[in-house]
N, C-alpha and C. Protein backbone atom coordinates (compact mmCIF):
# COMPACT_ATOMS: atom_id res chain seq x y z
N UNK A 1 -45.59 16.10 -0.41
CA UNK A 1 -45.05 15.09 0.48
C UNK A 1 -45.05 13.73 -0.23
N UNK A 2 -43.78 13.09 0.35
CA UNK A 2 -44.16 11.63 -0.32
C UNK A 2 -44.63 10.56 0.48
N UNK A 3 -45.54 9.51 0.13
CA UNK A 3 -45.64 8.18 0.98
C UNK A 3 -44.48 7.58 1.24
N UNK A 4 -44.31 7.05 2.53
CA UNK A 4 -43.39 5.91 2.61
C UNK A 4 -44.22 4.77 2.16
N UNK A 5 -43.88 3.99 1.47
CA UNK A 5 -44.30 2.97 0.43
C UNK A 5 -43.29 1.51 1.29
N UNK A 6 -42.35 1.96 1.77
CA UNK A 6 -41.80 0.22 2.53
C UNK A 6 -41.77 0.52 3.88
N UNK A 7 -41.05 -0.22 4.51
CA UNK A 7 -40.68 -0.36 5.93
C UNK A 7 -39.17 -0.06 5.72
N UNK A 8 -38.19 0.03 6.76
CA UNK A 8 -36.93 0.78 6.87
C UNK A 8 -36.68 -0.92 6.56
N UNK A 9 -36.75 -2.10 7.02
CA UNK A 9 -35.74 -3.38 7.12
C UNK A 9 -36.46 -3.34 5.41
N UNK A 10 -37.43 -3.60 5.13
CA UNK A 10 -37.45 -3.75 3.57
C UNK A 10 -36.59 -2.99 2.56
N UNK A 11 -36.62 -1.78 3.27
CA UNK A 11 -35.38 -0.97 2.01
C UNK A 11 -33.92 -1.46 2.38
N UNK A 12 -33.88 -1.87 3.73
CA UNK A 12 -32.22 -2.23 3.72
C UNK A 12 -32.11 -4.00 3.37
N UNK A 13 -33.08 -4.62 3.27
CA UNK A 13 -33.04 -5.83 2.15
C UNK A 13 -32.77 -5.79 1.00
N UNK A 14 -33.31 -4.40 0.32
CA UNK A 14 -33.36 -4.03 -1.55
C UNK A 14 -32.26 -3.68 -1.16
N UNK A 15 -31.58 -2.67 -0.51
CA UNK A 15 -30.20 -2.60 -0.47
C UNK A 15 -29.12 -3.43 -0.06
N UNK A 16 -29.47 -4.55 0.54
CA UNK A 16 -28.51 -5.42 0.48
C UNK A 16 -28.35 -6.40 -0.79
N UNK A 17 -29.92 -6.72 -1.16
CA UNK A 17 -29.59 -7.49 -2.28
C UNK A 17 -29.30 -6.47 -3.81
N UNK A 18 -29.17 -5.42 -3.71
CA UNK A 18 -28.94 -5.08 -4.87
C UNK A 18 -26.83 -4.79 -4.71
N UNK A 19 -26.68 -4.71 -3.47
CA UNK A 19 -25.39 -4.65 -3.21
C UNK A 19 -24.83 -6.15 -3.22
N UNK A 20 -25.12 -6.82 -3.09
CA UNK A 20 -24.87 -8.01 -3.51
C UNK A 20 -24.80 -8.33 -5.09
N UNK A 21 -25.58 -7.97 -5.81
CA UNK A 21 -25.43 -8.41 -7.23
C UNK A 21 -24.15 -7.53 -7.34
N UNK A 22 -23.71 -6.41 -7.09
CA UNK A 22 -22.24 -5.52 -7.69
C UNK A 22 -21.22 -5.87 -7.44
N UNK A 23 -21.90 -6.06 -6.10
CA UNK A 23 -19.98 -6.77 -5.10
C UNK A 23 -20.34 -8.44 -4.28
N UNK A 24 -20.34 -9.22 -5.42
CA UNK A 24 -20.49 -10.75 -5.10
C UNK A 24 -19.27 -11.01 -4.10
N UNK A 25 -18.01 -10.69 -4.72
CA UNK A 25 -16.57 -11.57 -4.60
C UNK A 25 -15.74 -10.31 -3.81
N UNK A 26 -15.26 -10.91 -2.87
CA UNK A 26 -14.32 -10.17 -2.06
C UNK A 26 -13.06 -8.95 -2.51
N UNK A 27 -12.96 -7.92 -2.40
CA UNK A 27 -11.49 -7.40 -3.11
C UNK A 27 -10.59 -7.74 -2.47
N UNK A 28 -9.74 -7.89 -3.35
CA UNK A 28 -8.44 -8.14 -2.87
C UNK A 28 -8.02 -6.94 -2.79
N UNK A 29 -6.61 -6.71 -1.57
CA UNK A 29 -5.80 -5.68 -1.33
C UNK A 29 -4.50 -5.59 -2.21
N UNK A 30 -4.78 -4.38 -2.33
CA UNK A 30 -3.46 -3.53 -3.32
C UNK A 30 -2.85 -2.40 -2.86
N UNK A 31 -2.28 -1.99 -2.30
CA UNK A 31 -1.84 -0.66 -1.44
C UNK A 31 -1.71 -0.05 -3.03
N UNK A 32 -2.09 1.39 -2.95
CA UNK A 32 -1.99 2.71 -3.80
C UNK A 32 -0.70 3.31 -3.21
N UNK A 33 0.20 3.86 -4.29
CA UNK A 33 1.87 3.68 -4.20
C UNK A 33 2.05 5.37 -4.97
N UNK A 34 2.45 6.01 -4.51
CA UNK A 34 3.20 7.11 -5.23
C UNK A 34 4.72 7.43 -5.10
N UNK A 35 5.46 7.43 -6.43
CA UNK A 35 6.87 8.29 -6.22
C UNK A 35 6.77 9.65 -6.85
N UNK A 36 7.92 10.10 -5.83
CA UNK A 36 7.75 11.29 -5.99
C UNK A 36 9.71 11.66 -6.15
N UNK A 37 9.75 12.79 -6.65
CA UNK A 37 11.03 13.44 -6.48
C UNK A 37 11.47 14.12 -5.58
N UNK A 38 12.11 14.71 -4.66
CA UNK A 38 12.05 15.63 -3.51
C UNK A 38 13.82 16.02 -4.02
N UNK A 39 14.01 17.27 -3.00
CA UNK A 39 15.41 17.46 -3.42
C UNK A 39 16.58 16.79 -3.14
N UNK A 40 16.75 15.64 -2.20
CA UNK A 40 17.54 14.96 -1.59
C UNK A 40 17.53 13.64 -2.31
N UNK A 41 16.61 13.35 -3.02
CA UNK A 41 16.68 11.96 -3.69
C UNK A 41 14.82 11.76 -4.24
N UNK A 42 14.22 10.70 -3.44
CA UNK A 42 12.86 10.25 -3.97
C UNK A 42 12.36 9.42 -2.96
N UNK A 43 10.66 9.78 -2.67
CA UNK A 43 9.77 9.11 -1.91
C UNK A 43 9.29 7.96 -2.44
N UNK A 44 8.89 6.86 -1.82
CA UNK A 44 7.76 6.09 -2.35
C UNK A 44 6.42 5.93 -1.31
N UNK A 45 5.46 6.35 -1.59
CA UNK A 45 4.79 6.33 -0.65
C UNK A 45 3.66 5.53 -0.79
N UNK A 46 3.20 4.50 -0.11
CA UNK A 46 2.00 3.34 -0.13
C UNK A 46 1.18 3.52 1.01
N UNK A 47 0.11 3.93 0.61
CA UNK A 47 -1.04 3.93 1.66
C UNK A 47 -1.36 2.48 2.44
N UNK A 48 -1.64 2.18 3.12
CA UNK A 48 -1.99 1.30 3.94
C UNK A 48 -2.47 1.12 5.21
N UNK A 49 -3.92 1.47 4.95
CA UNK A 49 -4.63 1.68 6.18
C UNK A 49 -5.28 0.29 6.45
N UNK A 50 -5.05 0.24 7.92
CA UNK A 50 -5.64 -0.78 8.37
C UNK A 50 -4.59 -2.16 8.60
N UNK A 51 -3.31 -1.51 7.91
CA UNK A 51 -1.90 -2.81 7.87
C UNK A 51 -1.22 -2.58 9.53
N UNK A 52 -0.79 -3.67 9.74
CA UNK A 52 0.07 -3.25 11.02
C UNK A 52 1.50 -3.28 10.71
N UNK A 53 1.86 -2.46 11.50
CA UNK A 53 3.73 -1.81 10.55
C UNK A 53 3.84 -3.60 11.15
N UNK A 54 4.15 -4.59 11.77
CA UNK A 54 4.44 -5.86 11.98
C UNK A 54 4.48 -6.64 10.71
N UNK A 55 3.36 -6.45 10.11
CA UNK A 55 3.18 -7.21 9.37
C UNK A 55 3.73 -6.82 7.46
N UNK A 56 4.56 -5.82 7.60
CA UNK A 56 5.00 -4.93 6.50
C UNK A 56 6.36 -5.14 6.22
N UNK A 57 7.28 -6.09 5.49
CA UNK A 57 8.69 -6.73 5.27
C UNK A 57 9.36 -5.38 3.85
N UNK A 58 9.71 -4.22 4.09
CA UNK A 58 10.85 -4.09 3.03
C UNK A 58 12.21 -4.77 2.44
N UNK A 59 12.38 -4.60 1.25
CA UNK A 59 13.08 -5.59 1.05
C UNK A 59 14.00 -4.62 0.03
N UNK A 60 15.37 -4.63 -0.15
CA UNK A 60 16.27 -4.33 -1.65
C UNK A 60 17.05 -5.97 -1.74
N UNK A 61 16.52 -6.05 -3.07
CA UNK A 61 17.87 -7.19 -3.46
C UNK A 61 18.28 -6.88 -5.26
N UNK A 62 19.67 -6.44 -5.34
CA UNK A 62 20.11 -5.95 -6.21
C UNK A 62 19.36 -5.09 -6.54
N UNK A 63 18.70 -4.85 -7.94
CA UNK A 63 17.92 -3.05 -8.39
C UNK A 63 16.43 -3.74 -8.47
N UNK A 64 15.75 -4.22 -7.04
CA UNK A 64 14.65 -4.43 -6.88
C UNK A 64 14.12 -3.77 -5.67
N UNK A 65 13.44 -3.00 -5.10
CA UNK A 65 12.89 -2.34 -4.17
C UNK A 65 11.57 -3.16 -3.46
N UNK A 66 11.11 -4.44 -3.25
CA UNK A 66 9.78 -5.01 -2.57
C UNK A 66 9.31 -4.27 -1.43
N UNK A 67 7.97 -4.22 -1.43
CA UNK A 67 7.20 -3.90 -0.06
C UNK A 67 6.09 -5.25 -0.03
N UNK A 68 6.23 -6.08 1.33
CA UNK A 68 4.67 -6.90 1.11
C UNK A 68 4.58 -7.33 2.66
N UNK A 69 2.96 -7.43 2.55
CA UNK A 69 2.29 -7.93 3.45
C UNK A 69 1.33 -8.15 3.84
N UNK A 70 0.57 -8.02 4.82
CA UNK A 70 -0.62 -8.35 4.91
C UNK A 70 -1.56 -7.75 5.82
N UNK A 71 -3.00 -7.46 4.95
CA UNK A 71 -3.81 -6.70 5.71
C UNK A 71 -4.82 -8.23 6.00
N UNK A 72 -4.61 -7.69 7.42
CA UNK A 72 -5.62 -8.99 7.99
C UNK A 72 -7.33 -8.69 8.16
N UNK A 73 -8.48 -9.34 8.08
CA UNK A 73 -9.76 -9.38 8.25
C UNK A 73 -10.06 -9.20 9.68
N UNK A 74 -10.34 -8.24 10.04
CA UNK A 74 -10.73 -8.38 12.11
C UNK A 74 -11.73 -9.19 12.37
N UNK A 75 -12.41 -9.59 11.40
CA UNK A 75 -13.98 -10.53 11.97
C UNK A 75 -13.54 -11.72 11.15
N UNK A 76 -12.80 -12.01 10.40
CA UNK A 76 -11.92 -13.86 9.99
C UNK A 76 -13.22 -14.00 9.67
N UNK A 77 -12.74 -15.79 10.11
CA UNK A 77 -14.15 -16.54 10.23
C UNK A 77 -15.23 -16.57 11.29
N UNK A 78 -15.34 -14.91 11.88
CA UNK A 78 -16.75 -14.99 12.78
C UNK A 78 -17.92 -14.87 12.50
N UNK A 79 -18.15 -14.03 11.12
CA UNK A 79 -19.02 -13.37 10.55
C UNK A 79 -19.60 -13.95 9.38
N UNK A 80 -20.68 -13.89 8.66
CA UNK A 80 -21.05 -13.65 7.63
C UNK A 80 -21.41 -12.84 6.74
N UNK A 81 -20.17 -12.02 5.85
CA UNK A 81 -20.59 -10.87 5.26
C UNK A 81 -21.83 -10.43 4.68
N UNK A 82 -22.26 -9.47 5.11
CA UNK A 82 -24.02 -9.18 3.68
C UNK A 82 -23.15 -8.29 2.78
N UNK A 83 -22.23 -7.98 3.01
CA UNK A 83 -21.27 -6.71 2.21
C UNK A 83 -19.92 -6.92 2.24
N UNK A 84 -19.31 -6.96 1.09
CA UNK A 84 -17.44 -6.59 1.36
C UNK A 84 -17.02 -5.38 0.54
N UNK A 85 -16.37 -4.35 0.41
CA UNK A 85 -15.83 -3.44 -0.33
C UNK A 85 -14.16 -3.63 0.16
N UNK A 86 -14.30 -3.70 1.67
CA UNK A 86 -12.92 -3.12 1.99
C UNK A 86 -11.69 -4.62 1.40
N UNK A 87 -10.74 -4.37 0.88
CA UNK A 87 -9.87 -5.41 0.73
C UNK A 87 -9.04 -6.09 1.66
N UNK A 88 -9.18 -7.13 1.82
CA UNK A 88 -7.84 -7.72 3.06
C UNK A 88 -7.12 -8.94 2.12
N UNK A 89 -5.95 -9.07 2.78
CA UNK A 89 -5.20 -10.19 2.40
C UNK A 89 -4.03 -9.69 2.28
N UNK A 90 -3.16 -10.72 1.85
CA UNK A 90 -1.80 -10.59 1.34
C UNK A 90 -1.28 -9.46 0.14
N UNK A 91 -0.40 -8.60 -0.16
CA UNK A 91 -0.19 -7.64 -0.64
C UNK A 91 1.74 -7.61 -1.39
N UNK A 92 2.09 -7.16 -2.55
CA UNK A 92 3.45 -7.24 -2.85
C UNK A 92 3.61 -6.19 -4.07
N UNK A 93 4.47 -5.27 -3.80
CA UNK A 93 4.49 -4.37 -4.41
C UNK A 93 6.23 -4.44 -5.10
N UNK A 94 6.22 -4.24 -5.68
CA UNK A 94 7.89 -3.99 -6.50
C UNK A 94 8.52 -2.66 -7.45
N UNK A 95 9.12 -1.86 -7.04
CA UNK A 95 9.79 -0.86 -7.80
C UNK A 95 11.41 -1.43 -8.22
N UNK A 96 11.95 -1.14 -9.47
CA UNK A 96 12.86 -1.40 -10.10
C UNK A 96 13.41 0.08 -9.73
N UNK A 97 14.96 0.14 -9.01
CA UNK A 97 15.70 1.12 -8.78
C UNK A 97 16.53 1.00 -9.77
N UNK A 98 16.89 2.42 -10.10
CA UNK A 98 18.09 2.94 -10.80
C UNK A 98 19.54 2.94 -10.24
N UNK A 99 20.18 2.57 -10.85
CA UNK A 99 21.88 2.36 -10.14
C UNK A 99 22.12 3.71 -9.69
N UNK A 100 21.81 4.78 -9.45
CA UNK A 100 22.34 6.09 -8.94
C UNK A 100 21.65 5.92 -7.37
N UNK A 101 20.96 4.94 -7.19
CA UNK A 101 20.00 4.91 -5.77
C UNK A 101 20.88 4.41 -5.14
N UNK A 102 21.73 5.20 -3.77
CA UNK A 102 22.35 4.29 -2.63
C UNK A 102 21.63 3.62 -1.79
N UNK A 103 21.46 1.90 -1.85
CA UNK A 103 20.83 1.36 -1.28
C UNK A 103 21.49 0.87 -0.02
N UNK A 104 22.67 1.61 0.39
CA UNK A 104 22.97 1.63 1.92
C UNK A 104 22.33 2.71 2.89
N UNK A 105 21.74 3.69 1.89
CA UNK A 105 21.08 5.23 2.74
C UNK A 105 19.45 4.56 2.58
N UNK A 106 19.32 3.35 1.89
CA UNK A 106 17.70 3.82 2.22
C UNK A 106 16.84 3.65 3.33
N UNK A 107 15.82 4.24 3.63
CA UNK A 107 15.13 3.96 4.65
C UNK A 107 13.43 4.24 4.60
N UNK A 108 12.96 3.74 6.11
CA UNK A 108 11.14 3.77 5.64
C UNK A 108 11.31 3.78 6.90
N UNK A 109 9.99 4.51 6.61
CA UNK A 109 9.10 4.70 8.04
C UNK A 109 7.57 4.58 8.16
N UNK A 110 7.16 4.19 9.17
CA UNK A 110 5.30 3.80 8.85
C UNK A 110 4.54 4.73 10.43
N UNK A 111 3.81 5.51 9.43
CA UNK A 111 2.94 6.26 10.52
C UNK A 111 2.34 6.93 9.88
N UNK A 112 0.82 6.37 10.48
CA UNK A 112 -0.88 6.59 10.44
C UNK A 112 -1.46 5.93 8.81
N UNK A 113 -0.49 4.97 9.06
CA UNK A 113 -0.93 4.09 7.67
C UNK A 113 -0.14 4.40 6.52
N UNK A 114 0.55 5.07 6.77
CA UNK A 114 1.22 5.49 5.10
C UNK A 114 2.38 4.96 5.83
N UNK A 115 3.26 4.34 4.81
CA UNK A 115 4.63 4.19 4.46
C UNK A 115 5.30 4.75 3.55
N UNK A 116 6.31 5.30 4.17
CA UNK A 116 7.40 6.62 3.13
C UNK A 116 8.90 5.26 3.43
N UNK A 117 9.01 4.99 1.87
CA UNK A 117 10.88 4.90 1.78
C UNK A 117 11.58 5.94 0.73
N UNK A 118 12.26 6.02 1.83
CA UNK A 118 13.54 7.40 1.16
C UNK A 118 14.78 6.77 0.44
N UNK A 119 14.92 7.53 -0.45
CA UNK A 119 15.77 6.87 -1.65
C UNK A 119 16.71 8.02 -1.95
N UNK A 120 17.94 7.76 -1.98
CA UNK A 120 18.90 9.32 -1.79
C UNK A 120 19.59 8.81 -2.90
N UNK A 121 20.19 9.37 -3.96
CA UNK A 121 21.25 9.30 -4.61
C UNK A 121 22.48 8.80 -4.18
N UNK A 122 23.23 7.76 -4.69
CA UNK A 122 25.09 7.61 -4.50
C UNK A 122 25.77 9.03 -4.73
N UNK A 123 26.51 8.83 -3.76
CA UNK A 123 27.63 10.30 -3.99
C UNK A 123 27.97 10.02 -4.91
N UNK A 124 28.09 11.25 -5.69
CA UNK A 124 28.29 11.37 -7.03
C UNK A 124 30.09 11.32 -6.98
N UNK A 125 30.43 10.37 -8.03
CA UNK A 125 31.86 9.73 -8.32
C UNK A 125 32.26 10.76 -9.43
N UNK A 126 33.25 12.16 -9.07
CA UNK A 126 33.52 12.70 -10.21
C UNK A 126 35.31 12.20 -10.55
N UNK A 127 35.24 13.58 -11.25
CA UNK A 127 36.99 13.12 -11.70
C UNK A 127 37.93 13.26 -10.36
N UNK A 128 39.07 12.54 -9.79
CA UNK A 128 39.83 12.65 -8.92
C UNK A 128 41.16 13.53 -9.56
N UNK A 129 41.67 13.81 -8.82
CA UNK A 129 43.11 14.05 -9.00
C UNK A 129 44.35 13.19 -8.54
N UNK A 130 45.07 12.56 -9.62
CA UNK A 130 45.93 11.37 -8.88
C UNK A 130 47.32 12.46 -8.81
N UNK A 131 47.63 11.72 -7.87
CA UNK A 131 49.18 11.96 -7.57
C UNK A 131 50.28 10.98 -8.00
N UNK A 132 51.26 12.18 -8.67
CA UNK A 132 52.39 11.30 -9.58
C UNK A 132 53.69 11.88 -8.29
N UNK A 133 54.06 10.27 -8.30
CA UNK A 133 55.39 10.03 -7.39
C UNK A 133 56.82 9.43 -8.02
């Protein structure tokens, strides 16, 4: 058997102050982003738990794809942290599209924290047949 040698608030003091020396400074938020290929075109998918779809702006301008926004703090300025791990704040993500991406088909959707935008190929422009009059 072993002695208990502290009290329960003394070990969660050593554990706060030793969690304190690792994680002084707040993280900042970065949503984790995957593309993927699928047969219809390509996913992008960004985790974002804890974002409210409100606060989440997609964006295409010319062959730029943006996602940004902001994960807000629920306790602001009420609290005084003894701990931070989780990240909040402002967030901006950017994928460079390929000219084969029809950026009139794209679309996103947000549910249970993940955001999926769908990215479909331009109809493919082959050879025509002209007519001689």
């Amino acid at each position: 058997m072993y002695a208990m040698t502290t009290t329960p608030r003394s070990f969660l003091d050593e554990f706060f102050r030793d969690f304190e020396r690792s994680a002084a400074v707040t993280p900042s938020f970065q949503p984790a982003a995957d593309v993927v290929e699928v047969d219809n075109g390509w996913r992008v998918r960004l985790e974002l738990p804890g974002v409210a779809k409100e606060s989440v702006k997609v964006e295409v301008k010319e062959n730029v794809l943006s996602v940004s926004g902001e994960k807000l703090d629920p306790y602001s300025e009420k609290v005084s942290y003894r701990q931070s791990e989780v990240g909040y704040g402002k967030f901006a993500r950017t994928f460079r599209l390929s000219q084969a991406i029809d950026r009139d088909r794209i679309e996103a959707r947000f549910e249970n924290g993940v955001l999926e935008i769908a990215l479909v190929p331009r109809p493919e422009v082959g050879p025509r047949a002209i007519e001689i009059r």
